[in-house]
C-alpha atoms as a PDB file:
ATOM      1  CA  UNK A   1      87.338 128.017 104.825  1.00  0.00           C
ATOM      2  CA  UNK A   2      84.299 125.583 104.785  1.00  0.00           C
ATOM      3  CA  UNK A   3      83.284 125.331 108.659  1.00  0.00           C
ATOM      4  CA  UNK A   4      83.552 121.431 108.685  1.00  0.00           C
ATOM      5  CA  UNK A   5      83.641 120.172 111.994  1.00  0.00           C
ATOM      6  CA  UNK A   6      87.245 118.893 112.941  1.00  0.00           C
ATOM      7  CA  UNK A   7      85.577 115.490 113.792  1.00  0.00           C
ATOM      8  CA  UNK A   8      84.260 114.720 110.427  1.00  0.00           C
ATOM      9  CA  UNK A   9      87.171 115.778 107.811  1.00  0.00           C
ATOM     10  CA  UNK A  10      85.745 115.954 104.341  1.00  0.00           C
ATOM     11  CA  UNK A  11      86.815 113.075 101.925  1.00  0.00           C
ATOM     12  CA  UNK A  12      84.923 113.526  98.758  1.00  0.00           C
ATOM     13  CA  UNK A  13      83.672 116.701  97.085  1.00  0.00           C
ATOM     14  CA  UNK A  14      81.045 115.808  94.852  1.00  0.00           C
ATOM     15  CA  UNK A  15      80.182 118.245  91.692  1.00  0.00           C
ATOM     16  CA  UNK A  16      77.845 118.560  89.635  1.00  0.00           C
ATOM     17  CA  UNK A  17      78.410 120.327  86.274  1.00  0.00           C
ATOM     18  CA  UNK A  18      74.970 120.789  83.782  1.00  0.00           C
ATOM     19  CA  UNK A  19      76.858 122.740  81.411  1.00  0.00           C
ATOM     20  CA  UNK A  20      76.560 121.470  78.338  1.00  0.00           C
ATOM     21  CA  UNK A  21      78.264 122.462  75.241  1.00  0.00           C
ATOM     22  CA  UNK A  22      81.239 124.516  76.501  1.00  0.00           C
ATOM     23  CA  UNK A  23      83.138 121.697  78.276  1.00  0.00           C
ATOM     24  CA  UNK A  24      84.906 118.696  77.223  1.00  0.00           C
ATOM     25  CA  UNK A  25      83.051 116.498  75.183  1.00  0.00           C
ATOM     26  CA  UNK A  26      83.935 113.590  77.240  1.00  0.00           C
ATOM     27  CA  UNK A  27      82.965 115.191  81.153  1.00  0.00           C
ATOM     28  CA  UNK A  28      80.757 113.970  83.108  1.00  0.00           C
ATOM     29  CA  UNK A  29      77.780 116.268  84.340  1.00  0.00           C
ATOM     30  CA  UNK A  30      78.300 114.636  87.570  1.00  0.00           C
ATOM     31  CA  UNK A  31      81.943 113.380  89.255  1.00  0.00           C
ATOM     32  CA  UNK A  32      83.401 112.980  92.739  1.00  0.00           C
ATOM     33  CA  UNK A  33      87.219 113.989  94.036  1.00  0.00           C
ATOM     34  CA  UNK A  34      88.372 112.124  96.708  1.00  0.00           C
ATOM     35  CA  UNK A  35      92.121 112.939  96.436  1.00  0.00           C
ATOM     36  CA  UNK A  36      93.606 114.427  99.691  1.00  0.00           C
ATOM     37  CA  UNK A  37      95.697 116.803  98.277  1.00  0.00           C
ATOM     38  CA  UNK A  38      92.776 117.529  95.244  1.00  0.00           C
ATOM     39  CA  UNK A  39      90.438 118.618  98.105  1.00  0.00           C
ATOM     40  CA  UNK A  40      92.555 120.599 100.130  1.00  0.00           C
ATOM     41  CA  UNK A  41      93.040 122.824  96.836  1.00  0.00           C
ATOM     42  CA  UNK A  42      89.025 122.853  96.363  1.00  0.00           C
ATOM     43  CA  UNK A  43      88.772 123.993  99.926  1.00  0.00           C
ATOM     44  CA  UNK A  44      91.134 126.136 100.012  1.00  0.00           C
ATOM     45  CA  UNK A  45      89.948 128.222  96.816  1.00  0.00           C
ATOM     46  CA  UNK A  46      86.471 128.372  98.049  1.00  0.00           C
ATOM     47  CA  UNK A  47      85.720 131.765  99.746  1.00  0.00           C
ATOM     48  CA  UNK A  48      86.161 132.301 103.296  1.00  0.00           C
ATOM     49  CA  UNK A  49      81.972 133.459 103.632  1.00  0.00           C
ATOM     50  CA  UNK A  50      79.870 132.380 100.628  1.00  0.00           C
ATOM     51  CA  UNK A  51      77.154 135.432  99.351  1.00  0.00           C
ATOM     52  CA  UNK A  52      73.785 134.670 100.788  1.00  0.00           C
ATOM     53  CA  UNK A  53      71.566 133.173  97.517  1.00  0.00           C
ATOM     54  CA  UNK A  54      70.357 135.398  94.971  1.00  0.00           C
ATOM     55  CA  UNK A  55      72.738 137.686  95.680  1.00  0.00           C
ATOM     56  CA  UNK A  56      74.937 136.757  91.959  1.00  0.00           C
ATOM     57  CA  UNK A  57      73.211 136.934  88.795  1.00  0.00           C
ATOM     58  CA  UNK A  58      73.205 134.101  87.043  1.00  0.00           C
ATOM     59  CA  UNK A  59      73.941 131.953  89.778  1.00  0.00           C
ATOM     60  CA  UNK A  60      76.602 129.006  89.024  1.00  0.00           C
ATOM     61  CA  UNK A  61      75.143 125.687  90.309  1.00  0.00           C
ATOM     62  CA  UNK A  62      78.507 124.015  89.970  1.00  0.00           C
ATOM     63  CA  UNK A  63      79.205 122.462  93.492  1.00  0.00           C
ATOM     64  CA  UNK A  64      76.428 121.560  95.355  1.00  0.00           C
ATOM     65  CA  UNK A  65      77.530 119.593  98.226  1.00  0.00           C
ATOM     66  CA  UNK A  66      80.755 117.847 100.301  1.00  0.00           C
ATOM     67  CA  UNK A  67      80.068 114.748 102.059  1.00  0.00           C
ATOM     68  CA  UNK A  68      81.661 112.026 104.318  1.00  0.00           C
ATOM     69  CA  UNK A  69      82.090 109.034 102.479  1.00  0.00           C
ATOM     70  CA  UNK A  70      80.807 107.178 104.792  1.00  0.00           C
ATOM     71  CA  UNK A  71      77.417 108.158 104.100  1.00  0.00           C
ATOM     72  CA  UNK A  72      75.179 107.638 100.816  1.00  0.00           C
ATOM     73  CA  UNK A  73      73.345 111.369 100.445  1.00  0.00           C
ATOM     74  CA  UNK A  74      71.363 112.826  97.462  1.00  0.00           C
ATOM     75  CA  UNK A  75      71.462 116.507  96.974  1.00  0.00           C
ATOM     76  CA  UNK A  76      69.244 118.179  99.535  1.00  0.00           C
ATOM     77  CA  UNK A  77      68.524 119.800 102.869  1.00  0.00           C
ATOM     78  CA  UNK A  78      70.203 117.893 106.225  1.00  0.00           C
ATOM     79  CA  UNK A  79      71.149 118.639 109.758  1.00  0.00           C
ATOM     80  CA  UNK A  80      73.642 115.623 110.089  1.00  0.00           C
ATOM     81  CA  UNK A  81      76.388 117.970 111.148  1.00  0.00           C
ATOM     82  CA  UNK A  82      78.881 115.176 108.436  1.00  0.00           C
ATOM     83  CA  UNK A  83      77.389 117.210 105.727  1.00  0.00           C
ATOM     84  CA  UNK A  84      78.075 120.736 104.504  1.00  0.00           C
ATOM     85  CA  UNK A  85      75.994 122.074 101.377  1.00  0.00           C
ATOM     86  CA  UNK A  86      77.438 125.078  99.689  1.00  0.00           C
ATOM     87  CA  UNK A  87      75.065 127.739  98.748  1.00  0.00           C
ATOM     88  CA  UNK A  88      74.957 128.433  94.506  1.00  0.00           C
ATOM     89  CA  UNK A  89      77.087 131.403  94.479  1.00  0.00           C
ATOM     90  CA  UNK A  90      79.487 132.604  91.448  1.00  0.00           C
ATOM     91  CA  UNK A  91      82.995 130.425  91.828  1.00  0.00           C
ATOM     92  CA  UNK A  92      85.959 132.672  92.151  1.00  0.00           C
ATOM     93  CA  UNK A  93      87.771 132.750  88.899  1.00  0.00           C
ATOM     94  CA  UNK A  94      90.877 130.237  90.889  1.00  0.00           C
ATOM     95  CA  UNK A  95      88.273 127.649  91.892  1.00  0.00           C
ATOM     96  CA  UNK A  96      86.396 128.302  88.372  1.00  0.00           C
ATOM     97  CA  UNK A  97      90.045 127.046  86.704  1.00  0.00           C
ATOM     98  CA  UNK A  98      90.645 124.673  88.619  1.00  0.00           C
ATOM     99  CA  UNK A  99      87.502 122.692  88.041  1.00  0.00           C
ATOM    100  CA  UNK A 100      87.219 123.757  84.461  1.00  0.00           C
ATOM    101  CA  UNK A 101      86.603 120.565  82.570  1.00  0.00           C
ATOM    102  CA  UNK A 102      89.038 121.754  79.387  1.00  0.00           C
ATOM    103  CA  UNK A 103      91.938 123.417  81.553  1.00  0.00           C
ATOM    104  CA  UNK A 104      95.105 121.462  80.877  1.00  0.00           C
ATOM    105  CA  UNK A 105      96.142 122.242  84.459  1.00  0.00           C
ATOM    106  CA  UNK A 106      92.711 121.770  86.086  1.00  0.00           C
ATOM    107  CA  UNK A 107      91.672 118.691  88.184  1.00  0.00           C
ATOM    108  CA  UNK A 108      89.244 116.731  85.316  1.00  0.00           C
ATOM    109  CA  UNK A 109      92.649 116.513  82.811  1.00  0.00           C
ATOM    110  CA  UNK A 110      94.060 115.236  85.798  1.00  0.00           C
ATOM    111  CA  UNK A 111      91.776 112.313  85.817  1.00  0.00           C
ATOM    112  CA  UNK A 112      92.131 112.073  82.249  1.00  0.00           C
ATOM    113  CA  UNK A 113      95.672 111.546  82.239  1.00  0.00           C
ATOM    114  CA  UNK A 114      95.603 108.804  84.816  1.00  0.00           C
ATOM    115  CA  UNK A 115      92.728 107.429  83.101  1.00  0.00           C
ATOM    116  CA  UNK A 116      94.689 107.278  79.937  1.00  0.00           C
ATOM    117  CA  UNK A 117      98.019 105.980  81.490  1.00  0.00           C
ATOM    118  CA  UNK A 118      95.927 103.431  83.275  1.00  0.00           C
ATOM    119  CA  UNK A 119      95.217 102.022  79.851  1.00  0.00           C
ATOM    120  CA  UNK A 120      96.846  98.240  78.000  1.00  0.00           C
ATOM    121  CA  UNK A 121      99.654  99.092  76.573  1.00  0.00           C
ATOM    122  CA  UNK A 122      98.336  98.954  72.931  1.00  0.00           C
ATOM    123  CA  UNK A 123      95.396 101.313  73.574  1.00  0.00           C
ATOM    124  CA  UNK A 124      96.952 103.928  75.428  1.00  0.00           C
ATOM    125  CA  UNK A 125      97.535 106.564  72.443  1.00  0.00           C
ATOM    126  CA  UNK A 126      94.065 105.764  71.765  1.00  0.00           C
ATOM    127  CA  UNK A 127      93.010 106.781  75.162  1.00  0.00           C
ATOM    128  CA  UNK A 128      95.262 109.471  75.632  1.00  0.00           C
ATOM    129  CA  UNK A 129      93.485 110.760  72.147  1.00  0.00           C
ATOM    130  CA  UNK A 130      90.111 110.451  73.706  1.00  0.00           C
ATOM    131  CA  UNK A 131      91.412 112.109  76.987  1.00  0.00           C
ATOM    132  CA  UNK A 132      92.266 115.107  75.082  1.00  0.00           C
ATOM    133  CA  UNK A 133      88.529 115.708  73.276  1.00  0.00           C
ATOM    134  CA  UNK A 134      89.187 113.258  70.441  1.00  0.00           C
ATOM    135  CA  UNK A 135      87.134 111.013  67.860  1.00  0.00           C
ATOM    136  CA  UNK A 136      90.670 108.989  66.680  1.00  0.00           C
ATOM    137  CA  UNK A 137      90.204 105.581  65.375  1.00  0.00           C
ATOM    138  CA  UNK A 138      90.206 102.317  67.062  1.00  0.00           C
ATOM    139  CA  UNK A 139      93.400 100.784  66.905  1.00  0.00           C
ATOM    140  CA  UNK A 140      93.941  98.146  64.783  1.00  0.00           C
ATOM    141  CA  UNK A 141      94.460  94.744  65.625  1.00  0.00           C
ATOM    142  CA  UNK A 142      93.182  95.038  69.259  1.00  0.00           C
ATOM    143  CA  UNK A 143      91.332  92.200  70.714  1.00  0.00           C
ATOM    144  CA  UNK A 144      88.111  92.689  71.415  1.00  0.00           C
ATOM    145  CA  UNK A 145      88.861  90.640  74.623  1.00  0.00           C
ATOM    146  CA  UNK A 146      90.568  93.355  75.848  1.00  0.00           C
ATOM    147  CA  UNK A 147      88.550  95.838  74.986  1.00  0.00           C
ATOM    148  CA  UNK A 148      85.999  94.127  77.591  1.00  0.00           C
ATOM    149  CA  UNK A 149      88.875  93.532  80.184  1.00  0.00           C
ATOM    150  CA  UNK A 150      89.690  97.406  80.034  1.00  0.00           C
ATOM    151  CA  UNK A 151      86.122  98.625  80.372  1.00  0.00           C
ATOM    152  CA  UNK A 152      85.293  95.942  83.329  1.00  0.00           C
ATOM    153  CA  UNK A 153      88.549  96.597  85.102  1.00  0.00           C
ATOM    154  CA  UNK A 154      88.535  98.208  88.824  1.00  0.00           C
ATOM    155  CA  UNK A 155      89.595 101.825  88.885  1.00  0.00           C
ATOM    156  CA  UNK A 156      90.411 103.271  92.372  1.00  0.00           C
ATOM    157  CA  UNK A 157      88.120 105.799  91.688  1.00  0.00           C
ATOM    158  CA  UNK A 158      85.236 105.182  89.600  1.00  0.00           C
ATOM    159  CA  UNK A 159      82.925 107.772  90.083  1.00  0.00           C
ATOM    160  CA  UNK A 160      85.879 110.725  88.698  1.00  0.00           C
ATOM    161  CA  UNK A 161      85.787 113.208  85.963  1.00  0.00           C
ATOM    162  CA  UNK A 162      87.197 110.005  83.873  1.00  0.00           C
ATOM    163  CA  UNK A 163      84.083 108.263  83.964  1.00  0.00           C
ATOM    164  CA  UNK A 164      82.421 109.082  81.152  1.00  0.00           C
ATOM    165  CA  UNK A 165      85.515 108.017  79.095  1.00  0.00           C
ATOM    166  CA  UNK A 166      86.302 105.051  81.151  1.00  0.00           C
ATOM    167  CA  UNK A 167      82.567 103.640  79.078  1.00  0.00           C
ATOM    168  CA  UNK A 168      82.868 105.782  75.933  1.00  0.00           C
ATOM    169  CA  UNK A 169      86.095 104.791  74.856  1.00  0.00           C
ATOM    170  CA  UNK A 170      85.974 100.709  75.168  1.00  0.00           C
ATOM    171  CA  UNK A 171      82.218 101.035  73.511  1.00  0.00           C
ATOM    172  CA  UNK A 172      83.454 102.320  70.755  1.00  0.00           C
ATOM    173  CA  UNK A 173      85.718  99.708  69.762  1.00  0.00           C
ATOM    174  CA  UNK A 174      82.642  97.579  70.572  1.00  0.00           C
ATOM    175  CA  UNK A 175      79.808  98.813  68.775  1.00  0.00           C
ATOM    176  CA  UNK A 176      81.348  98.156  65.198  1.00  0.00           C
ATOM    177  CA  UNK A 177      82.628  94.861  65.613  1.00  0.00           C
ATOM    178  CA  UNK A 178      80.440  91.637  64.684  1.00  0.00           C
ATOM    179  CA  UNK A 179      78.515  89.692  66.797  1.00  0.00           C
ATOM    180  CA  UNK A 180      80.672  86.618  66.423  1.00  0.00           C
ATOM    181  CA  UNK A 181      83.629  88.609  67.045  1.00  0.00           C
ATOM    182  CA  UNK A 182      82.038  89.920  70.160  1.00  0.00           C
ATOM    183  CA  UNK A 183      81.273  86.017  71.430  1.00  0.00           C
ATOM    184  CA  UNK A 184      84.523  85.090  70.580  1.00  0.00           C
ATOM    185  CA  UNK A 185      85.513  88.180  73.281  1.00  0.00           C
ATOM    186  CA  UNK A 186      83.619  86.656  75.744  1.00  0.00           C
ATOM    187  CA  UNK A 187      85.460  83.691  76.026  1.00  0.00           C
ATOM    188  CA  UNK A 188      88.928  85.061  76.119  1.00  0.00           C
ATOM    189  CA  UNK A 189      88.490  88.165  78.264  1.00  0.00           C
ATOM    190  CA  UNK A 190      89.038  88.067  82.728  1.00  0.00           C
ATOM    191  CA  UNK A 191      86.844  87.954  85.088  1.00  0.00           C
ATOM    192  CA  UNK A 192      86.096  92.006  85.175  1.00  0.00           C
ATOM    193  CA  UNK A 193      85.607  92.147  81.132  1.00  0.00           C
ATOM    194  CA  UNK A 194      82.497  89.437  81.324  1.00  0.00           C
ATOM    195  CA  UNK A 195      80.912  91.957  83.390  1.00  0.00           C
ATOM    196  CA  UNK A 196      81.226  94.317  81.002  1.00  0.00           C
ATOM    197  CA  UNK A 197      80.177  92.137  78.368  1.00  0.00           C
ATOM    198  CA  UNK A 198      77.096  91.243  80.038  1.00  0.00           C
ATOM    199  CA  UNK A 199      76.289  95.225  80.261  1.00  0.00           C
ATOM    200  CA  UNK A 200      77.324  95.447  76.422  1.00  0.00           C
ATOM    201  CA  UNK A 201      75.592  92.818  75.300  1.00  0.00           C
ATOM    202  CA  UNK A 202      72.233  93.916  77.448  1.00  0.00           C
ATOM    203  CA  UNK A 203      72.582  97.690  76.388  1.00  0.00           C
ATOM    204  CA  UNK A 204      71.135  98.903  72.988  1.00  0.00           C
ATOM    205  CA  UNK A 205      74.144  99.104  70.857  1.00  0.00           C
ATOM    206  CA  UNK A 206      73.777  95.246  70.881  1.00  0.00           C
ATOM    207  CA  UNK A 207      70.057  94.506  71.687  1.00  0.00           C
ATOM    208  CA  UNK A 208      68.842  97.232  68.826  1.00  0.00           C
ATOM    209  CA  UNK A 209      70.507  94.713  65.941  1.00  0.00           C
ATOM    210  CA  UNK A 210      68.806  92.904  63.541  1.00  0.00           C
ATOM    211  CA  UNK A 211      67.406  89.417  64.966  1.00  0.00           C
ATOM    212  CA  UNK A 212      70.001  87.806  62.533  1.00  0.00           C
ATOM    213  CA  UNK A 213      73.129  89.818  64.333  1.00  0.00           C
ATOM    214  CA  UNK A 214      71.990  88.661  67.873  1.00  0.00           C
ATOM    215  CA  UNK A 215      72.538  85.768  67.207  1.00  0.00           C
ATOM    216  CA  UNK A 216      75.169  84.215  69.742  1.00  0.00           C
ATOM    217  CA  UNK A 217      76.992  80.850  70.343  1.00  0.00           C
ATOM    218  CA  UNK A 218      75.962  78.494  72.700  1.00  0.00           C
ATOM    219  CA  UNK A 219      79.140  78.703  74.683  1.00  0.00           C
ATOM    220  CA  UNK A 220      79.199  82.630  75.009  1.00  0.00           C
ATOM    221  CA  UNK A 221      75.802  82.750  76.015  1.00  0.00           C
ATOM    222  CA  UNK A 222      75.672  80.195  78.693  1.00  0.00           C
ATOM    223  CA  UNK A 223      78.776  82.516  79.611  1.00  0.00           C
ATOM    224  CA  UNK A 224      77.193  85.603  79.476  1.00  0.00           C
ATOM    225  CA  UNK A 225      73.621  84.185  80.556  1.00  0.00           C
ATOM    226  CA  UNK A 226      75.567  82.488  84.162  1.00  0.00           C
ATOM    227  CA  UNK A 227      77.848  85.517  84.910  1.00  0.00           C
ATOM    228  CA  UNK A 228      74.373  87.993  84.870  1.00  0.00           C
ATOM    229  CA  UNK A 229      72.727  85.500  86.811  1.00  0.00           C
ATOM    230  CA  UNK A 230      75.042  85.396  89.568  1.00  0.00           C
ATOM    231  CA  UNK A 231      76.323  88.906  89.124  1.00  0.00           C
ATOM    232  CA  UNK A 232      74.092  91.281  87.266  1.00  0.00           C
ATOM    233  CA  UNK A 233      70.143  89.549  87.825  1.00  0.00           C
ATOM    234  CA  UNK A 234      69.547  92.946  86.391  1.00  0.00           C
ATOM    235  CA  UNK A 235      70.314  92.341  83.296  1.00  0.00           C
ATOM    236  CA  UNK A 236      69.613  88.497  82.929  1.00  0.00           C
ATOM    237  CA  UNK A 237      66.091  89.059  81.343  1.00  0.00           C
ATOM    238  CA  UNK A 238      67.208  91.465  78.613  1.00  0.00           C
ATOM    239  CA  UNK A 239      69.885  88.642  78.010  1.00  0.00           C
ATOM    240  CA  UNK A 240      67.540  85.854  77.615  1.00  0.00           C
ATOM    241  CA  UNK A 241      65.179  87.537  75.546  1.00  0.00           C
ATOM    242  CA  UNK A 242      67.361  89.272  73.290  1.00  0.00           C
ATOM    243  CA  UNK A 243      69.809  86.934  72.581  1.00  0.00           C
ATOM    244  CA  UNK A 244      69.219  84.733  70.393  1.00  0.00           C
ATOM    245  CA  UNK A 245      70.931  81.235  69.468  1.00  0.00           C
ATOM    246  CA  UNK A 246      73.401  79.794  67.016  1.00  0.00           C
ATOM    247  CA  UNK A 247      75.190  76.299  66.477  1.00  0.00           C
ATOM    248  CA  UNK A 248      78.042  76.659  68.504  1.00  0.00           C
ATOM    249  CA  UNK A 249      81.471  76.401  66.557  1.00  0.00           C
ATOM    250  CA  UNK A 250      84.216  75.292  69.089  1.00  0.00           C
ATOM    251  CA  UNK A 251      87.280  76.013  66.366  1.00  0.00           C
ATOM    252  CA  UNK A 252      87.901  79.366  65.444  1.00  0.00           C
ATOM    253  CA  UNK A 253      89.329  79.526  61.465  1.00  0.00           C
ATOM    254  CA  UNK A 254      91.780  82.140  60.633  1.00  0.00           C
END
């Protein structure tokens, strides 16, 4: 077991994975478990005394570090007695399945799934689909509304092996659709999806268009301009340069 002092239990195991290629398409190369019960099986498939480094050829970088959440730590050397850094030693196969990013039983498609069942109602195949490696097609009929909403809503844990799919999926329902789709969006989605739609419309898949397709109504933009101002100041000068006006139209046809 991990010598972790009894005063300062662990309550996230952070991982970093580099691998590329040989995982799920959708994992992140970095993701935290903060589960109770998800650590305790980490900890207790790691081996009782880790091999001094060097001593495995190659040498598995896979989990560098466990931390108190409490504390905000990059990967590196500390004496605060709340941290314990693992030496890069091979994983015992166990451990090695149970953090494998494409075993059904492993901890990532655990994330997956309750990314996926986590999802509105009407995209939940779609996500489920995703969650399992694949490309299938956005769902038709969908509001792009809630598109936004689903990408900009809270998740208990956002920094799990879902993250990368918690982005990937909503963007690509956005990316196709029209600008003045996208505007109408912004007026109809919550609270959470106009923070998403102030990172869509700030990120390249929108600011790369042509000067004619960034072209945005008044109303969505004061929208979009206010919530980054107050929210994202980040992203407000991207917004004002790159989006460009058009006569508002208050009456959406059909």
């Amino acid at each position: 077991m991990i010598p972790t002092p009894p005063s300062v239990p662990v309550e996230c195991i952070r991982i970093r994975d580099a691998r590329t290629g040989t995982g799920h398409p959708h994992h992140p190369a970095y993701y935290e478990i903060v589960d109770p019960q998800e650590i305790a099986e980490v900890l207790a498939l790691w081996p009782d005394e880790p091999a001094a480094a060097g001593t495995h050829e190659p040498s598995d970088p896979g989990i560098e570090f466990l931390t108190c959440m409490c504390w905000e730590h990059e990967p590196g050397g500390s004496d605060d007695p709340r941290i314990r850094e693992l030496p890069n030693v091979m994983r015992p196969q166990p451990l090695a399945r149970l953090l494998d990013s494409r075993a059904p039983d492993g901890i990532p498609a655990r994330h997956r799934a309750r990314w996926a069942a986590a999802a509105p109602g009407g995209l939940r195949g779609y996500a489920e689909a995703m969650a399992r490696g694949e490309e299938p097609e956005p769902p038709a009929g969908i509001a792009l509304s809630t598109a936004f909403a689903w990408q900009g809503a809270a998740r208990e844990n956002p920094a799990d092996a879902a993250s990368f799919l918690a982005d990937a999926a909503p963007l690509r329902l956005l990316t196709g659709a029209g600008t003045a789709e996208l505007a109408w969006a912004v007026r109809e989605t919550d609270r959470g999806g106009l923070d998403a739609a102030v990172r869509f419309f700030a990120s390249e898949e929108f600011t790369t268009r042509h000067p004619k397709r960034r072209r945005v109504p008044d109303t969505a933009r004061d929208l979009l301009l206010r919530h980054a101002r107050s929210h994202r100041p980040a992203d407000l000068p991207v917004l004002e340069r790159r989006l460009l006006r058009t006569p508002d139209d208050r009456v959406r046809w059909s």
